[in-house]
N, C-alpha and C. Protein backbone atom coordinates (compact mmCIF):
# COMPACT_ATOMS: atom_id res chain seq x y z
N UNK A 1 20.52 -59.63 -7.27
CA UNK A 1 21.62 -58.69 -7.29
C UNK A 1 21.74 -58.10 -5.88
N UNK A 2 22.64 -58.49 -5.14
CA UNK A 2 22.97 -58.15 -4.07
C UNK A 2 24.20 -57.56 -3.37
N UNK A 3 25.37 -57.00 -4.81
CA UNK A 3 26.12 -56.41 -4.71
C UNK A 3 26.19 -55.24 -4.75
N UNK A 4 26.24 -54.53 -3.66
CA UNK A 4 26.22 -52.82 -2.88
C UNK A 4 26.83 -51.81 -4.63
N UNK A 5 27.92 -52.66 -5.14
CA UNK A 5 28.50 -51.80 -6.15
C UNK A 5 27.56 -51.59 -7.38
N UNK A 6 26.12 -52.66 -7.56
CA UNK A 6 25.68 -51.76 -8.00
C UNK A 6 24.69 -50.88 -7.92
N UNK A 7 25.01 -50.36 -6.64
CA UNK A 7 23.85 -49.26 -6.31
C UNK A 7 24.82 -47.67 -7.07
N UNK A 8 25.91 -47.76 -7.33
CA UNK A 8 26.44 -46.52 -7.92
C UNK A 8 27.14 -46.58 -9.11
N UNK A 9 26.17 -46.83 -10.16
CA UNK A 9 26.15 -46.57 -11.87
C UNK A 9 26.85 -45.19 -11.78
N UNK A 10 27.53 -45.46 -12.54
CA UNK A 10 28.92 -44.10 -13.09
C UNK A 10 27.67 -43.23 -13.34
N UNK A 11 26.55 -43.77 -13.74
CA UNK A 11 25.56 -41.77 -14.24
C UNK A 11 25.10 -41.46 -12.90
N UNK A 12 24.68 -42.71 -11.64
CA UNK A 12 24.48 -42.00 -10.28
C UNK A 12 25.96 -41.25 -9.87
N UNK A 13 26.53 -41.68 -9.93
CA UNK A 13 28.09 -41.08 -9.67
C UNK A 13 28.09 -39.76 -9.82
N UNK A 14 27.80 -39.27 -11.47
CA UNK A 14 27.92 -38.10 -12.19
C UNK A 14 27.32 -37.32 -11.44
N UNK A 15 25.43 -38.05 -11.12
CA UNK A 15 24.89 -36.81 -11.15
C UNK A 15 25.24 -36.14 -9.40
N UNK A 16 25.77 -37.05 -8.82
CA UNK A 16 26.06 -36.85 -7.64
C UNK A 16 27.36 -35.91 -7.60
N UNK A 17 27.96 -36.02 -8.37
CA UNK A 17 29.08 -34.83 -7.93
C UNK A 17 29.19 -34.05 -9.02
N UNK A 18 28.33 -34.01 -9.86
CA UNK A 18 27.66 -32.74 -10.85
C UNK A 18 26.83 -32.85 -10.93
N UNK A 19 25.92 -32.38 -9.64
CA UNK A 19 24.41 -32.32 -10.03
C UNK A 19 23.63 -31.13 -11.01
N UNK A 20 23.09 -31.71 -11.64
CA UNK A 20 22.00 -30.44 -12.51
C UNK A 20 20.96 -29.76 -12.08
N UNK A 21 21.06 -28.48 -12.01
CA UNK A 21 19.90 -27.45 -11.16
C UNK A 21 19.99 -27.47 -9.87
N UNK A 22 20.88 -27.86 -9.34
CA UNK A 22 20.91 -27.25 -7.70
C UNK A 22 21.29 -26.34 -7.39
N UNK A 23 20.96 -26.00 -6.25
CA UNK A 23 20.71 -24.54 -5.79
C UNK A 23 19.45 -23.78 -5.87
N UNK A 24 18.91 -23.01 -4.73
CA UNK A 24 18.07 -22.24 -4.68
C UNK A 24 17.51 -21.92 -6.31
N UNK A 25 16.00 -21.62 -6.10
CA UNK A 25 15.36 -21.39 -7.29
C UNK A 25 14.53 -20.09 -6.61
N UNK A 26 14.93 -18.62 -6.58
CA UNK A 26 14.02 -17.39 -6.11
C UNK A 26 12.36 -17.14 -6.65
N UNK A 27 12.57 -17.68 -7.74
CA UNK A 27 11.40 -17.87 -8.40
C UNK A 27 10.56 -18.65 -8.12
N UNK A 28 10.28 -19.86 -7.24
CA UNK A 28 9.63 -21.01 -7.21
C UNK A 28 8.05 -20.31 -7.01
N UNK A 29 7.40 -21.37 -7.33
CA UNK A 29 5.88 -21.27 -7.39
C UNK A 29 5.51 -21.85 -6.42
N UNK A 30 6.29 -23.24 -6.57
CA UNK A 30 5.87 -24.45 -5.75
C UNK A 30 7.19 -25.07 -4.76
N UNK A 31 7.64 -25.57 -4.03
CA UNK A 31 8.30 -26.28 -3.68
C UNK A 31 7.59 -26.33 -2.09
N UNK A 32 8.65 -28.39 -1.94
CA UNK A 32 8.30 -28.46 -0.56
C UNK A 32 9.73 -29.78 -0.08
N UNK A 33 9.75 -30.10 0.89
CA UNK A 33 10.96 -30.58 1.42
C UNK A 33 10.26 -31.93 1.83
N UNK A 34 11.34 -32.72 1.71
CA UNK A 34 10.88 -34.48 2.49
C UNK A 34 12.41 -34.88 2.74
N UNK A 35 12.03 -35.70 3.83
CA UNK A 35 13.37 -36.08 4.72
C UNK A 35 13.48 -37.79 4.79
N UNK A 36 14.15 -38.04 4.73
CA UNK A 36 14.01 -39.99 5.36
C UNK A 36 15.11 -39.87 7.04
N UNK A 37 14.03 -39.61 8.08
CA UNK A 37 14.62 -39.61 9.62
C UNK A 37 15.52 -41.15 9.75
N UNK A 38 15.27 -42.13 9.18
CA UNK A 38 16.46 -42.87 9.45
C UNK A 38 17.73 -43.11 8.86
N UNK A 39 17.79 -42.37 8.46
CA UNK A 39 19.16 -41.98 7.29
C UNK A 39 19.54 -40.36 7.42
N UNK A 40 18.88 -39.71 7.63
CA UNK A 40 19.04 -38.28 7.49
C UNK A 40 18.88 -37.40 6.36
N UNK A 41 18.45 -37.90 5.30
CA UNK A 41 18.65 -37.34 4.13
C UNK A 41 17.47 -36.25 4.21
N UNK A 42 18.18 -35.61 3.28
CA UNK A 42 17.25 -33.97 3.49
C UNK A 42 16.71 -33.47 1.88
N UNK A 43 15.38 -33.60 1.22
CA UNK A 43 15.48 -33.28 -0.14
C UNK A 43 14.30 -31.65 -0.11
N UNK A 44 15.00 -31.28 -0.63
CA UNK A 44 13.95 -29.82 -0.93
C UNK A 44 13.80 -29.62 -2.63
N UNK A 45 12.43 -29.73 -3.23
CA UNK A 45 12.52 -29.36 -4.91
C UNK A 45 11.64 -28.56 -4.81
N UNK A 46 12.24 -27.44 -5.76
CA UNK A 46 11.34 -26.16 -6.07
C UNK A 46 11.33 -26.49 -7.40
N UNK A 47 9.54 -25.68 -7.93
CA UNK A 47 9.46 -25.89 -9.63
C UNK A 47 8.61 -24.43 -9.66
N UNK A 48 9.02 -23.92 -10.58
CA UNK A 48 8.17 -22.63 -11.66
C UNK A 48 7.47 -23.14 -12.94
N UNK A 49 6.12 -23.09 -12.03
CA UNK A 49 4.82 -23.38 -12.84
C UNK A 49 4.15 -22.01 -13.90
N UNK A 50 3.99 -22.47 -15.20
CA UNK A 50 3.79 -21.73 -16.17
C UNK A 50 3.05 -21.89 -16.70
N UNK A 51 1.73 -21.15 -17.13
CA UNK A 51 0.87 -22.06 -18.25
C UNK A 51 1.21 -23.30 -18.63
N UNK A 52 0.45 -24.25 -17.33
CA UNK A 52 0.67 -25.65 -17.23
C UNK A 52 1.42 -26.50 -17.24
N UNK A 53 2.98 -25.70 -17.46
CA UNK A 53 3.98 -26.55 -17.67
C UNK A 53 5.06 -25.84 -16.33
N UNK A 54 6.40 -27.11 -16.34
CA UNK A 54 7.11 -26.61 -14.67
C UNK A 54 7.98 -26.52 -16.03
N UNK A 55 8.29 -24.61 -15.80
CA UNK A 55 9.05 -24.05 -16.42
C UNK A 55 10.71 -23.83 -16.11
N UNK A 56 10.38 -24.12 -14.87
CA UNK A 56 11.97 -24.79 -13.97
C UNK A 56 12.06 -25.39 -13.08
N UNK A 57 13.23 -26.09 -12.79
CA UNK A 57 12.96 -26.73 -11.63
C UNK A 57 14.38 -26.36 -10.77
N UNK A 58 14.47 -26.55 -9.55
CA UNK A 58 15.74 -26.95 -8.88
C UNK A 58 15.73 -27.48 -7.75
N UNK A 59 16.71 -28.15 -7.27
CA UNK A 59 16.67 -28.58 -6.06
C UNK A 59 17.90 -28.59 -5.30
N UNK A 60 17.90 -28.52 -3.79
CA UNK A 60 18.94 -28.82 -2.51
C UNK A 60 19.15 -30.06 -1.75
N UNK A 61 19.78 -30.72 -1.46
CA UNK A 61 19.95 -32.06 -0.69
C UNK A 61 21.19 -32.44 0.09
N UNK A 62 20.95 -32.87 1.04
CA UNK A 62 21.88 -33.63 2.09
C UNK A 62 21.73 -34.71 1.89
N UNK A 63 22.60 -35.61 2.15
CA UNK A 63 22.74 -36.76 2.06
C UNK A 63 23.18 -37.43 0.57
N UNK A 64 22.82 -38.82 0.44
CA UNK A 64 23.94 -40.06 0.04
C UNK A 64 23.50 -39.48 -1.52
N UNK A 65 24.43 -40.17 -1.89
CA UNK A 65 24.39 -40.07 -4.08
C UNK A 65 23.24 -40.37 -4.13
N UNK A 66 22.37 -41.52 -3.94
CA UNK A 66 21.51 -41.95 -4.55
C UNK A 66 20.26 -40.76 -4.36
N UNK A 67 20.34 -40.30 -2.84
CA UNK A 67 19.32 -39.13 -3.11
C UNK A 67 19.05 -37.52 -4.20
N UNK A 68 20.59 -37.54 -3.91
CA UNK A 68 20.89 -36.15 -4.65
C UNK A 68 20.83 -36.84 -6.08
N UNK A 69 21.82 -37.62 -6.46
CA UNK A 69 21.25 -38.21 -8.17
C UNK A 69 19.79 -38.02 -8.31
N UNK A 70 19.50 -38.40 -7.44
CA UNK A 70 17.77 -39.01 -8.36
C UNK A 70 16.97 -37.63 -8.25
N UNK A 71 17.70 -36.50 -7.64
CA UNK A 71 17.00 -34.94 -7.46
C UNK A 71 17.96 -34.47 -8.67
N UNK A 72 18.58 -34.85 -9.04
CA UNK A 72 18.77 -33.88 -10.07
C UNK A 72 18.65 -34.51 -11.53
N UNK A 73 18.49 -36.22 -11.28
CA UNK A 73 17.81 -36.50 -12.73
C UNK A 73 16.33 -36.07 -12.73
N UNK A 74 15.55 -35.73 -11.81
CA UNK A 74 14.43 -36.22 -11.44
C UNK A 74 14.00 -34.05 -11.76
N UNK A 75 15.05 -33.27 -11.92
CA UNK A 75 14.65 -31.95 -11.73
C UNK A 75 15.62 -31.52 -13.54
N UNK A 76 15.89 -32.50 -13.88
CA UNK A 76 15.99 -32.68 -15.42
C UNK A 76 14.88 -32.83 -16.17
N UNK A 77 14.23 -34.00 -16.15
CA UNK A 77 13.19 -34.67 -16.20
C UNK A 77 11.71 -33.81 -16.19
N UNK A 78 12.03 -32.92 -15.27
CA UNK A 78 10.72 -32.43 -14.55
C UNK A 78 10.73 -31.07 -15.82
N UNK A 79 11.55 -30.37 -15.80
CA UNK A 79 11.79 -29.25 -16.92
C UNK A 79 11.05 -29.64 -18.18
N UNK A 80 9.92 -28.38 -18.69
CA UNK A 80 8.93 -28.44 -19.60
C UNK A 80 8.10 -29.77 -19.90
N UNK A 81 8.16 -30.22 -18.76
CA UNK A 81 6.36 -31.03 -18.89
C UNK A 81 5.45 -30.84 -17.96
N UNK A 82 4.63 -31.38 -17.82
CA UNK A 82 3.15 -31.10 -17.53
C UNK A 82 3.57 -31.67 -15.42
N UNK A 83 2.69 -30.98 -14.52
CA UNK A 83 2.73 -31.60 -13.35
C UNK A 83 1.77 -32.86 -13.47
N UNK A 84 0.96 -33.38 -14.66
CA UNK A 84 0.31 -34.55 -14.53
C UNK A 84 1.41 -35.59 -15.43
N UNK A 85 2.31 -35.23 -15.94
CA UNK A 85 3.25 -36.51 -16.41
C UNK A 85 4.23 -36.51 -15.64
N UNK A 86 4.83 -35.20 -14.53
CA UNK A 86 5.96 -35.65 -13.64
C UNK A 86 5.33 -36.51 -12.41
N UNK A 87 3.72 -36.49 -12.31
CA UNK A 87 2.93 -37.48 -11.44
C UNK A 87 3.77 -38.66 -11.95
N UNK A 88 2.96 -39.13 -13.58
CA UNK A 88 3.27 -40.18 -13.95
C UNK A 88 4.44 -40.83 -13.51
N UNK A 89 5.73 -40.03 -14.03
CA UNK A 89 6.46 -40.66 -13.78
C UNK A 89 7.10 -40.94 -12.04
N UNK A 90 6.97 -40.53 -11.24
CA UNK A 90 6.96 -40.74 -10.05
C UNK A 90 6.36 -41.58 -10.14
N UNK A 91 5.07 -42.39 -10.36
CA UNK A 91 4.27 -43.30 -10.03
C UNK A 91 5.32 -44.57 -10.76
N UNK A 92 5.69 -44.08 -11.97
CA UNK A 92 6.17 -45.57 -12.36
C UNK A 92 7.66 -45.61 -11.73
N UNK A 93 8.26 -44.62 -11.70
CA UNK A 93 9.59 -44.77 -11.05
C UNK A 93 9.38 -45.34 -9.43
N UNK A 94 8.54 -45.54 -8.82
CA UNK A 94 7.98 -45.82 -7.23
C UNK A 94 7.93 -47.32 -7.43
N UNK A 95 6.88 -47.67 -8.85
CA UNK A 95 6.90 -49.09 -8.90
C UNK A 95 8.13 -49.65 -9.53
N UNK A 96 9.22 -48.92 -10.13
CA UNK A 96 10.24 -49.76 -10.62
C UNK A 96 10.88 -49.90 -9.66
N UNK A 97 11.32 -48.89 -8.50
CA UNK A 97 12.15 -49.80 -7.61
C UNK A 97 11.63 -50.45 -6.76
N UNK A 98 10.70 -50.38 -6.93
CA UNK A 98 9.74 -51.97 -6.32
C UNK A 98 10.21 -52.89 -7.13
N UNK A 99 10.18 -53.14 -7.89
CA UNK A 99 10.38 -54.36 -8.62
C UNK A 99 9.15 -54.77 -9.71
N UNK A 100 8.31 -53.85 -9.53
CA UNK A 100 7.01 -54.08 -10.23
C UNK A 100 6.65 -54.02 -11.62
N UNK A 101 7.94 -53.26 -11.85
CA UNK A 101 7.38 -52.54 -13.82
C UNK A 101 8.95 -52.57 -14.20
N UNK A 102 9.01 -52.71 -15.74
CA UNK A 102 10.26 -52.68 -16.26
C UNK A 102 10.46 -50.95 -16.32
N UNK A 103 11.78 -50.75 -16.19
CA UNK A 103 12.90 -49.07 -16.48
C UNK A 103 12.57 -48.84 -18.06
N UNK A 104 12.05 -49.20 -18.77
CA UNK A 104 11.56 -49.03 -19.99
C UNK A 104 11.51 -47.53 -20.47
N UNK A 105 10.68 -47.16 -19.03
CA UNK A 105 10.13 -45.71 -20.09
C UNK A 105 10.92 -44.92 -19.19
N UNK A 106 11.59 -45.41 -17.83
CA UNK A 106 12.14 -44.28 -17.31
C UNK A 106 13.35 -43.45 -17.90
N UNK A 107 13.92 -43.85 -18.99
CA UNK A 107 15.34 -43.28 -19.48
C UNK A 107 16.47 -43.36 -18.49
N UNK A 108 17.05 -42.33 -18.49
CA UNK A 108 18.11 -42.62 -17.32
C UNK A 108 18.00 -43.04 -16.06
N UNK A 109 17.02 -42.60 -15.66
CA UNK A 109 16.29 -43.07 -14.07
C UNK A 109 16.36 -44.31 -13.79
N UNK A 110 16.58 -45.37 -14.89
CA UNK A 110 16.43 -46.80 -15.08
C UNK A 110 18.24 -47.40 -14.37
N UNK A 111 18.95 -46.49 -14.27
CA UNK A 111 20.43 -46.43 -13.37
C UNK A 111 20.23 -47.08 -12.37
N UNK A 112 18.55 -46.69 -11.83
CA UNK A 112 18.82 -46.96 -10.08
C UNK A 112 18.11 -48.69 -9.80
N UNK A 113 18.10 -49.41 -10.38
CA UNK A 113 18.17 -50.57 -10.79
C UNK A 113 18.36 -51.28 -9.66
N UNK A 114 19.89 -51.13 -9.32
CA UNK A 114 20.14 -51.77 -8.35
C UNK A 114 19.55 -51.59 -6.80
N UNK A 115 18.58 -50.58 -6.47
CA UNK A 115 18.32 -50.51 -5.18
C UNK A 115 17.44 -51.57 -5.19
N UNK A 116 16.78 -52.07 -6.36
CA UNK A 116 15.51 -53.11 -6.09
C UNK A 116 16.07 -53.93 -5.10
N UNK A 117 17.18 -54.15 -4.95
CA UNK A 117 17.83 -55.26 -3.99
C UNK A 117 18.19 -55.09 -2.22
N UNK A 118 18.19 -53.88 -2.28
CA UNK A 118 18.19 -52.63 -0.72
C UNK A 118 17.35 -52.15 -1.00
N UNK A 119 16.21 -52.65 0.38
CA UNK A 119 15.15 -52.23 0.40
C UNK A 119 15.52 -50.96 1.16
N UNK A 120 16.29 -50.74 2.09
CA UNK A 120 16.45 -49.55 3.05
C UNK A 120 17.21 -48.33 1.84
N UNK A 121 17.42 -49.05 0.84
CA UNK A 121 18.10 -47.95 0.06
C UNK A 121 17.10 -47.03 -1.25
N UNK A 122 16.28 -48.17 -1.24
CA UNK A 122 14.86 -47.61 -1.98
C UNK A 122 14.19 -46.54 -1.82
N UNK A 123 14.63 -46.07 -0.37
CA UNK A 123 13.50 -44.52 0.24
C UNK A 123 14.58 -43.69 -0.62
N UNK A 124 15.92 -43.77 -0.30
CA UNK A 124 17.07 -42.74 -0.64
C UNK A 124 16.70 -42.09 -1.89
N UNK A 125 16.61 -43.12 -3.59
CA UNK A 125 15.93 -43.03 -3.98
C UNK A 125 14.71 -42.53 -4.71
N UNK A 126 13.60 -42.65 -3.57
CA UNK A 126 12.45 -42.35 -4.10
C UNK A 126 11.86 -40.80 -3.37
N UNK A 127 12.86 -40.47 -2.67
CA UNK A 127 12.81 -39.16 -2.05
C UNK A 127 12.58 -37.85 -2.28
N UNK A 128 13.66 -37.59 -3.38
CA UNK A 128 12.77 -36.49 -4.12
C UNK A 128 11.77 -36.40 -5.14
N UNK A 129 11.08 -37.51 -4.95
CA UNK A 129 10.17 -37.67 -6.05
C UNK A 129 8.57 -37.35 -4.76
N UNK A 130 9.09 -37.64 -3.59
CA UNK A 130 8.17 -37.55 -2.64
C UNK A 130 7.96 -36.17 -2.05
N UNK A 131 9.36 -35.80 -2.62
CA UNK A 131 9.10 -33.92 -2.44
C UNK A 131 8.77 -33.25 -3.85
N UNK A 132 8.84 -33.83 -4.51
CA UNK A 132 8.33 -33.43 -5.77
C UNK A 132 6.81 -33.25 -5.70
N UNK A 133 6.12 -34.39 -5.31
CA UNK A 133 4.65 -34.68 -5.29
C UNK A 133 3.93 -33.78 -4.10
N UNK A 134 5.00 -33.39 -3.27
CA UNK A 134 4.48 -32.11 -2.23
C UNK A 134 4.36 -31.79 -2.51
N UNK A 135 5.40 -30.70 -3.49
CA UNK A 135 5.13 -29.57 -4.04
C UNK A 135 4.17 -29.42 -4.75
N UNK A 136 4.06 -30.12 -5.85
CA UNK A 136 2.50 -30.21 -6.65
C UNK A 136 1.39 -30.20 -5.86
N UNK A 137 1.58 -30.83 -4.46
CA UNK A 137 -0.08 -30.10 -3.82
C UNK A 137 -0.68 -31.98 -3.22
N UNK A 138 0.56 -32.68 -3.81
CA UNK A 138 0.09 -34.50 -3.74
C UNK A 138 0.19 -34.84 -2.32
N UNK A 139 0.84 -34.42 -1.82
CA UNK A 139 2.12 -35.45 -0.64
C UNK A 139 1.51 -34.90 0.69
C-alpha cells in the first residue's frame, strides 16, 4: 500500500479537525513534550494521575493530522486506565506501525494502518505516544 490517500482515514480526518482533549490541562501531574526536528511537529501530553489511574488527560500539537489524530485518540484512550496499560499500548501501537503485530487490540488506533508504508510518516504517528511515555517517567 503505497497510496499517500491512505494515510488519512475519515477518523484521522475527524480527529484532526475535532480533536478530543486539547488544550492546556492546569491540573497535570505529569506531562512532557517530544518533537520530530525533521518535520517540525511539536507534541506536548499532560495526564492527572490518581490513585493509579490517569484521571485525565490532554494534549497540544503542531503539526500534520497524523500527529495531532493520534494525540487525541491516544489522550482518549489514555483516560481511566492504568500508566502500565497506556505503556502497553504504546508498545503495541510502536510495533503495529512497524508492521510487526496485527491492529487487533488497538481499536481505533488501527486507522493509522496506512503509515506502515511511509516510513518517514511513522514518527508523525508514533509521537505522542513518545511524549506520553515521558511523561510517565519512560522516555
Amino acid at each position: 500500500m503505497s497510496d499517500p490517500r491512505a494515510l488519512y482515514h475519515e477518523t484521522i480526518v475527524d480527529h484532526d479537525r475535532n480533536p478530543r482533549h486539547e488544550g492546556p490541562l492546569p491540573a497535570a501531574t505529569h506531562a512532557a513534550t517530544a518533537d520530530n526536528p525533521l518535520c517540525g511537529d511539536v507534541v506536548t501530553i499532560r495526564f492527572v494521575l490518581d490513585n493509579g489511574l490517569i484521571a485525565d488527560a490532554a494534549f497540544e500539537a503542531r503539526g500534520c493530522a497524523l500527529s495531532r489524530a493520534a494525540a487525541s485518540m491516544l489522550t482518549e484512550r489514555a483516560i481511566g486506565t492504568t500508566p502500565d496499560a497506556l505503556r502497553e499500548l504504546a508498545s503495541t501501537f510502536d510495533q503495529f506501525v512497524q508492521g510487526d503485530v496485527s491492529g487487533a487490540s488497538l481499536g481505533e488506533l488501527a486507522v493509522f494502518e496506512g503509515v506502515r508504508a511511509f516510513k518517514s510518516r511513522r514518527a508523525c504517528a508514533r509521537l505522542p505516544f513518545h511524549a506520553a511515555l515521558a511523561a510517565l517517567g519512560d522516555g
